[in-house]
C-alpha atoms as a PDB file:
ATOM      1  CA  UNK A   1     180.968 251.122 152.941  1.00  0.00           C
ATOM      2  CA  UNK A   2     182.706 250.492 155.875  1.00  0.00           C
ATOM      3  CA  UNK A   3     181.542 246.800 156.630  1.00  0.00           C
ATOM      4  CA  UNK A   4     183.927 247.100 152.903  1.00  0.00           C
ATOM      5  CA  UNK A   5     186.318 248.342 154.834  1.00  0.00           C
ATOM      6  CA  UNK A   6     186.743 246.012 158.067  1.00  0.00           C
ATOM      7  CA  UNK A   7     186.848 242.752 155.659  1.00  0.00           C
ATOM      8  CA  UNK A   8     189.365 244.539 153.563  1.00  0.00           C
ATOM      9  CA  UNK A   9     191.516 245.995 156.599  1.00  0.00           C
ATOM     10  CA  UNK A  10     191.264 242.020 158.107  1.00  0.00           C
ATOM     11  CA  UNK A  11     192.397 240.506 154.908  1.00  0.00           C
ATOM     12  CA  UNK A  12     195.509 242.766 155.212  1.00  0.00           C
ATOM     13  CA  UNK A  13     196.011 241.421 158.584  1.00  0.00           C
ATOM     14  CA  UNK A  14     195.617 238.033 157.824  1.00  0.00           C
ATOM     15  CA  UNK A  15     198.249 238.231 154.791  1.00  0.00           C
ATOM     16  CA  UNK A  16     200.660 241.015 155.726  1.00  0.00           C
ATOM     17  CA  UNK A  17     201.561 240.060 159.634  1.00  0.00           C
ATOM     18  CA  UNK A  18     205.379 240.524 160.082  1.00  0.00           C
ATOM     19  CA  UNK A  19     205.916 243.100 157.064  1.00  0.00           C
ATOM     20  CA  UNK A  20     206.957 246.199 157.717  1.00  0.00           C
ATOM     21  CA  UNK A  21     203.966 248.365 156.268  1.00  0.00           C
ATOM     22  CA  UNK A  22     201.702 251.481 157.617  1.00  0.00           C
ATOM     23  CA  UNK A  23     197.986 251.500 156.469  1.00  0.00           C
ATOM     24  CA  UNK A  24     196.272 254.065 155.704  1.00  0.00           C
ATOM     25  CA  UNK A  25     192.380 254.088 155.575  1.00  0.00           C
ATOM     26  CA  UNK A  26     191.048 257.490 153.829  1.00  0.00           C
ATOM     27  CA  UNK A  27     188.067 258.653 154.417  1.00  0.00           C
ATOM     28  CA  UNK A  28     186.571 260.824 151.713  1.00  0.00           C
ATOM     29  CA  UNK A  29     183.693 262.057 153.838  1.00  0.00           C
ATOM     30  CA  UNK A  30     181.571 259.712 154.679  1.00  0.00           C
ATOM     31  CA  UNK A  31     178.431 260.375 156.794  1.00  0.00           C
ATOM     32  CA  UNK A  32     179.604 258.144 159.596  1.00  0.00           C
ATOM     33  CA  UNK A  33     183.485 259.295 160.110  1.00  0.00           C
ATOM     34  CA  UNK A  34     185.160 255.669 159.422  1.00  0.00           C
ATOM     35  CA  UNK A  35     187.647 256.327 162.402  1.00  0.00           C
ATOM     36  CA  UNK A  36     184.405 255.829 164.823  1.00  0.00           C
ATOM     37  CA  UNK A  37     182.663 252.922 162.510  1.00  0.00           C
ATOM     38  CA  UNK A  38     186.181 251.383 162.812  1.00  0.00           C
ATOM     39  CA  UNK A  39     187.152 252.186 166.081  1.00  0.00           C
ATOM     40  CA  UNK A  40     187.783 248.480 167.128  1.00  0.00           C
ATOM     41  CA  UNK A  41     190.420 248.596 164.497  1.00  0.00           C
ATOM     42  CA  UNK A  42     193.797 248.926 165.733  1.00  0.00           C
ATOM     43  CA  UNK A  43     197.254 249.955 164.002  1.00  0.00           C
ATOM     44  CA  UNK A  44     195.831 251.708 161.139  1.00  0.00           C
ATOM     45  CA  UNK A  45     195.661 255.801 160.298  1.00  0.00           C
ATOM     46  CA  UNK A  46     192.400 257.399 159.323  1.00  0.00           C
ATOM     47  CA  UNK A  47     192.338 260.368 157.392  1.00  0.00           C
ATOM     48  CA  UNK A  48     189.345 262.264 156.879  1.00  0.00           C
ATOM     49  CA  UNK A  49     188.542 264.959 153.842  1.00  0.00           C
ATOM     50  CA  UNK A  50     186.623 268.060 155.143  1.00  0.00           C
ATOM     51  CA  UNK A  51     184.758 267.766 151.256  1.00  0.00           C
ATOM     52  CA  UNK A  52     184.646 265.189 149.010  1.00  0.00           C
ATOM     53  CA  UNK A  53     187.222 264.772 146.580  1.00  0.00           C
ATOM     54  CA  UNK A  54     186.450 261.460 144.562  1.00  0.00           C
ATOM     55  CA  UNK A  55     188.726 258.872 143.958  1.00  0.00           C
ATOM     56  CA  UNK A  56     191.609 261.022 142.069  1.00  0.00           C
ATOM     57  CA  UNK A  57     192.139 263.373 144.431  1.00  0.00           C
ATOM     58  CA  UNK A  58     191.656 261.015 147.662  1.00  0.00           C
ATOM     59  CA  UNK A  59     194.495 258.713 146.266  1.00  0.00           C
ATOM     60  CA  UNK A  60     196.838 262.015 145.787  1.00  0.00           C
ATOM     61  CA  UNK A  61     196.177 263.619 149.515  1.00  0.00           C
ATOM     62  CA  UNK A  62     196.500 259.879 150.582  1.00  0.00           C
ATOM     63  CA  UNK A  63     199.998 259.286 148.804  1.00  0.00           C
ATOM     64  CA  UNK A  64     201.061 262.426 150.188  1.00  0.00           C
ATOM     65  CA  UNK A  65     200.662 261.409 153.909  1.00  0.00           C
ATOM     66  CA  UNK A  66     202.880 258.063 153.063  1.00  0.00           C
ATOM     67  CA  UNK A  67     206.419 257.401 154.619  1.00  0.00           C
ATOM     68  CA  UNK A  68     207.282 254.192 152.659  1.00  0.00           C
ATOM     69  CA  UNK A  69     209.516 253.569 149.755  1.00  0.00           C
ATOM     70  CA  UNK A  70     206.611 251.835 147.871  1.00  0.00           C
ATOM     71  CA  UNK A  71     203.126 252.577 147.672  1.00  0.00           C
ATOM     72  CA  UNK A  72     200.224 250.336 147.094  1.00  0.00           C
ATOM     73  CA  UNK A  73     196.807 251.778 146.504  1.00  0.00           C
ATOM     74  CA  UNK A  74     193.971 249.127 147.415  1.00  0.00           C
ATOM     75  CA  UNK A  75     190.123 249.643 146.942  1.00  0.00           C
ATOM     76  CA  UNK A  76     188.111 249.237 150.142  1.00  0.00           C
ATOM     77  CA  UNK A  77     186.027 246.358 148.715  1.00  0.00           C
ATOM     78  CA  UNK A  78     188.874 244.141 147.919  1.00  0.00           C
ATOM     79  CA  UNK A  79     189.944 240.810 149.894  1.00  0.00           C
ATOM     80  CA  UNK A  80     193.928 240.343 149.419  1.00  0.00           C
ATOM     81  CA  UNK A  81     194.621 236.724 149.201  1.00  0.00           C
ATOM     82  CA  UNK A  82     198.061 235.125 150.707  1.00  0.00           C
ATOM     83  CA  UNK A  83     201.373 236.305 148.965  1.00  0.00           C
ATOM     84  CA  UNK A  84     199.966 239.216 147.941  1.00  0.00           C
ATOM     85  CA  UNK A  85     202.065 241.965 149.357  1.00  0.00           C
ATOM     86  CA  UNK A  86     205.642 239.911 148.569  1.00  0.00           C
ATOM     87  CA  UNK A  87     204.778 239.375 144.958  1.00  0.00           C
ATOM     88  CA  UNK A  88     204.439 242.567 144.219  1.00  0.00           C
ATOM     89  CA  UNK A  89     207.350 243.550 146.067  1.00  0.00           C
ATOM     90  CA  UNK A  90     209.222 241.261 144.299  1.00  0.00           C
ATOM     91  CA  UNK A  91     208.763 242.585 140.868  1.00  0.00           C
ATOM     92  CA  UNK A  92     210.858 245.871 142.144  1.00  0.00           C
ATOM     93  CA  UNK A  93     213.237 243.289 143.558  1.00  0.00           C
ATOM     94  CA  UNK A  94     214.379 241.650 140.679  1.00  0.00           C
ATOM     95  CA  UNK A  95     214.381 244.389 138.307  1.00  0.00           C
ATOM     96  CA  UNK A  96     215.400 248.383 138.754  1.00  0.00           C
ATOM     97  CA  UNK A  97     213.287 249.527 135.876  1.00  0.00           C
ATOM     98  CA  UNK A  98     209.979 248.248 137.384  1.00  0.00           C
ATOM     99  CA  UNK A  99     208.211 251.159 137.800  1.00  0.00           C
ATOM    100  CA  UNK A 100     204.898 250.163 138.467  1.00  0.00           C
ATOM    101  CA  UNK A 101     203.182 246.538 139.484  1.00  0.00           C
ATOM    102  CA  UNK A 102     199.737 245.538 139.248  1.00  0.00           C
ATOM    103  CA  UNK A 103     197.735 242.223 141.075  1.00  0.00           C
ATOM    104  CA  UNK A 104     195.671 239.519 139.212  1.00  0.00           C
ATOM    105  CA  UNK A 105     192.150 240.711 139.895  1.00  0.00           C
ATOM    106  CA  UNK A 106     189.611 237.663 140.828  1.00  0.00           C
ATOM    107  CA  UNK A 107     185.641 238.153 140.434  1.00  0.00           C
ATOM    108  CA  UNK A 108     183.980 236.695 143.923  1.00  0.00           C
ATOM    109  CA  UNK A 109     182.788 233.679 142.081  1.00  0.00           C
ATOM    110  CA  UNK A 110     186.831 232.981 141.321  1.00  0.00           C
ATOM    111  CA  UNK A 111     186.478 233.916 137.608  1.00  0.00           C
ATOM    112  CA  UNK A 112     189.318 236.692 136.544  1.00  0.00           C
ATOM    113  CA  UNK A 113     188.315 240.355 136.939  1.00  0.00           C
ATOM    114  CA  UNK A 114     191.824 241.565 135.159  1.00  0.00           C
ATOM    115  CA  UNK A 115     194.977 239.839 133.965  1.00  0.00           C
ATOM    116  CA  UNK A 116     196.475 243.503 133.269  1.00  0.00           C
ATOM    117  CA  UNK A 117     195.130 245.685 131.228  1.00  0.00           C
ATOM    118  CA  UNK A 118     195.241 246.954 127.245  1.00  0.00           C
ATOM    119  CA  UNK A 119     194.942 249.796 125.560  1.00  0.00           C
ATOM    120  CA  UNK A 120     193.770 250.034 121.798  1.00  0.00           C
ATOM    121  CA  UNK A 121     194.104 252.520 119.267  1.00  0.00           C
ATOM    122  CA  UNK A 122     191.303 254.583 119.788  1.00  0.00           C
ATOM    123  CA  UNK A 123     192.233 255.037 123.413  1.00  0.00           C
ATOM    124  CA  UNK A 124     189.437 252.723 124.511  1.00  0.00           C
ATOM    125  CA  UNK A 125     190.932 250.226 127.013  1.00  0.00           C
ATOM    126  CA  UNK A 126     190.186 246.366 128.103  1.00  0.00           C
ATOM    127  CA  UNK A 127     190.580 244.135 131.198  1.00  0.00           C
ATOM    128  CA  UNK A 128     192.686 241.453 129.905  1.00  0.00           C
ATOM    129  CA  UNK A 129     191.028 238.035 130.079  1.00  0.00           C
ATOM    130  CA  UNK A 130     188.055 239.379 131.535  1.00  0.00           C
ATOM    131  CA  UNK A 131     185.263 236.511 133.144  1.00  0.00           C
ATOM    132  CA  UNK A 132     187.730 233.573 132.315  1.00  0.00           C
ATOM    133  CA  UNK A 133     189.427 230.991 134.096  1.00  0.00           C
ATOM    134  CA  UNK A 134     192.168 232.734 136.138  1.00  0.00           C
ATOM    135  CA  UNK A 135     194.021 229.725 136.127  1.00  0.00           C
ATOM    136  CA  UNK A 136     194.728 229.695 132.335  1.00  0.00           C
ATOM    137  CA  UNK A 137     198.628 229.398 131.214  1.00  0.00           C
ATOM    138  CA  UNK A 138     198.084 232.997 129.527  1.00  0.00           C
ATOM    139  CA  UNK A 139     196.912 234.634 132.436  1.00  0.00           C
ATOM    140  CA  UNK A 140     199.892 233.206 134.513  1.00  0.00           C
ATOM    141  CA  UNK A 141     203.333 234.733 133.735  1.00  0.00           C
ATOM    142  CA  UNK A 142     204.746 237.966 134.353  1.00  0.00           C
ATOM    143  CA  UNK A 143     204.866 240.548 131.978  1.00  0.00           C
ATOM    144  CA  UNK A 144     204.624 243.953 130.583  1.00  0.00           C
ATOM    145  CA  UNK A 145     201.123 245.333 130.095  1.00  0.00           C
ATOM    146  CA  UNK A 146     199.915 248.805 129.143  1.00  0.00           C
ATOM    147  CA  UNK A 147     198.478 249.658 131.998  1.00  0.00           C
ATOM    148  CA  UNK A 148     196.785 247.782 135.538  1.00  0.00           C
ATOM    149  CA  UNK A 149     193.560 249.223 137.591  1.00  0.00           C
ATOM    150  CA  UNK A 150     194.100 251.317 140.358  1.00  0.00           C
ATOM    151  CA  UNK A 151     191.875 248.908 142.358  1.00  0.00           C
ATOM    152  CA  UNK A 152     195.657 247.321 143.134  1.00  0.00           C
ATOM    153  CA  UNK A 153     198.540 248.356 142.377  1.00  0.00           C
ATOM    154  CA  UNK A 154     201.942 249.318 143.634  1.00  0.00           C
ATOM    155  CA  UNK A 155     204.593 252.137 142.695  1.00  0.00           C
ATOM    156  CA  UNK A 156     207.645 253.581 143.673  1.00  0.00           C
ATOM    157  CA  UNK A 157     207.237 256.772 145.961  1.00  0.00           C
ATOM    158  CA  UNK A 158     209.836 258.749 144.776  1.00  0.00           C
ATOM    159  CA  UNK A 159     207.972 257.894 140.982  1.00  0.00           C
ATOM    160  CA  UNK A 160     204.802 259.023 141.735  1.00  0.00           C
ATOM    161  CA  UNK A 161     206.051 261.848 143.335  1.00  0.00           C
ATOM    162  CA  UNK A 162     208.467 263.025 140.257  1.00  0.00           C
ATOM    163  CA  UNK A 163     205.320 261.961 137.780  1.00  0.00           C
ATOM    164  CA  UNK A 164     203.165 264.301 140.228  1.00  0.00           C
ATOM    165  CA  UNK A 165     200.834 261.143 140.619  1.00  0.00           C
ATOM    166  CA  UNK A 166     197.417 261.107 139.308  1.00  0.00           C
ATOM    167  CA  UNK A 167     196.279 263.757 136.616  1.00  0.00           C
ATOM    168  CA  UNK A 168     193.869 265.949 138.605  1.00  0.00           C
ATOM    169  CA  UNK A 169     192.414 266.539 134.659  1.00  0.00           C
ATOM    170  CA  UNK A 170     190.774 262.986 135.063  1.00  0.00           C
ATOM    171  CA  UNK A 171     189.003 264.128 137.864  1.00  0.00           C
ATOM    172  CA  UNK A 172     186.825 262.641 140.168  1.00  0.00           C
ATOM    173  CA  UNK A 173     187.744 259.287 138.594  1.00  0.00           C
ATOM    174  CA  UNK A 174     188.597 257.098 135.403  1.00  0.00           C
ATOM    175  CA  UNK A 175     191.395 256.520 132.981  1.00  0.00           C
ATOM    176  CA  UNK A 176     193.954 258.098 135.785  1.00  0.00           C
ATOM    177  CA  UNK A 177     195.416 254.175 135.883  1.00  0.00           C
ATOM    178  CA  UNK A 178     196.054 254.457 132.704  1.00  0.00           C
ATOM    179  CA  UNK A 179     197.406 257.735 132.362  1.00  0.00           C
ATOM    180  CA  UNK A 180     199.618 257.055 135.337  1.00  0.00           C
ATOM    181  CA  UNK A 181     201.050 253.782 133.174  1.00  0.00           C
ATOM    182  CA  UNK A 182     201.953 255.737 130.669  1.00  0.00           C
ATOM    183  CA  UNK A 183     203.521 258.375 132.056  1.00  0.00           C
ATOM    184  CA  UNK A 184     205.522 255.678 134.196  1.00  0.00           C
ATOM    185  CA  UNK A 185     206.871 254.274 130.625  1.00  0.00           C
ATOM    186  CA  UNK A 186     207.479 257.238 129.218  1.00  0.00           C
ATOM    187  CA  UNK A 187     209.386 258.089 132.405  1.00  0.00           C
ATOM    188  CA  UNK A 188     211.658 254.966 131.153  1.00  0.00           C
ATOM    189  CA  UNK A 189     210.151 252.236 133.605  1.00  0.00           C
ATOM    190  CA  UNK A 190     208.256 249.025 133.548  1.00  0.00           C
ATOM    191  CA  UNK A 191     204.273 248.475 134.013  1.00  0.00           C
ATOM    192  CA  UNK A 192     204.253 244.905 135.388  1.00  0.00           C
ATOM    193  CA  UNK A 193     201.053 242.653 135.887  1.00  0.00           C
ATOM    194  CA  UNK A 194     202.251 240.147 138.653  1.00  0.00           C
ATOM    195  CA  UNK A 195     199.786 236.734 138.583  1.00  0.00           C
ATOM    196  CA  UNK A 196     201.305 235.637 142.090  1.00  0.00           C
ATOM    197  CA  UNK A 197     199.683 238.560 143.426  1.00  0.00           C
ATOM    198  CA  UNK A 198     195.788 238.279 143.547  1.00  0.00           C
ATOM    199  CA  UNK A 199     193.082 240.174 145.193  1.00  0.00           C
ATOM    200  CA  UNK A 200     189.432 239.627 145.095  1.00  0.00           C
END
């Protein structure tokens, strides 16, 4: 997926000139090695993983390789939209027990993808707001939510680190989000959905 990858590395360009960030682009072994597909691509570190390791285990070796205070994990096929980057950051800002932010999730067609996400009683869970109007009152505040997708979303370093960052048991992929959320509140932070944020 690296055509993905380019419009996703350019929309981090376009939105995040004059912040101090590194970006790192893992490759989890694809046929064509994304440092050559994206060779025309400048200031950004490839990784590459001898095997593949799934999502779970990608985002852990990826982590690892950080030098930041903050991480932000990002799906290749996302567009980040203007503001982005500073409203996240700004939920660690103004408040020391923010432990973990996520970004208003937008559908292509503009309709919202996830408005943070909840977890019911059986342990299913739900994208909050799901194919509505992302401009809705309720879908525009910040505030607590039980967990948000890792498709987006931003943590301290020195967090995931003590947390030991995704569960390896949900391995290759699904419900580590939301096991990371938890584990962040039980930890005795904050699991923030930020509207200002958004990212297709």
């Amino acid at each position: 997926q690296h055509a993905n990858t380019f419009t996703c590395l350019k929309s981090l360009s376009e939105t995040c000139t004059g912040l101090p960030i590194e970006v790192l682009v893992v490759d989890d072994c694809s046929p064509e090695p994304a440092a050559e597909a994206l060779a025309q691509v400048n200031g950004v570190r490839f990784l590459r993983n001898a095997e593949n390791l799934g999502f779970l285990q990608t985002c852990n070796k990826a982590v690892a390789e950080t030098r930041g205070e903050f991480v932000v994990l990002l799906n290749n096929d996302t567009l980040a939209l203007p503001g982005w980057l500073p409203a996240l950051m700004a939920v660690f800002e103004s408040d020391a027990k923010a432990g973990l932010a996520g970004a208003k999730l937008l559908f292509a067609d503009g309709r919202l993808q996830e408005a943070g996400g909840i977890v019911w009683r059986d342990g299913s869970a739900s994208n909050y707001g799901r194919g509505d109007d992302p401009r809705r009152p309720e879908f525009n505040y910040r505030r607590d939510v039980d967990y948000c997708s890792g498709a987006c979303l931003m943590i301290r370093r020195a967090l995931w680190d003590e947390l030991g960052g995704f569960d390896v048991r949900y391995a290759p992929a699904y419900y580590e989000d939301t096991d990371l959320a938890f584990r962040v509140r039980e930890a005795g932070y904050r699991v923030v959905y930020q509207p200002h944020a958004e990212v297709v």
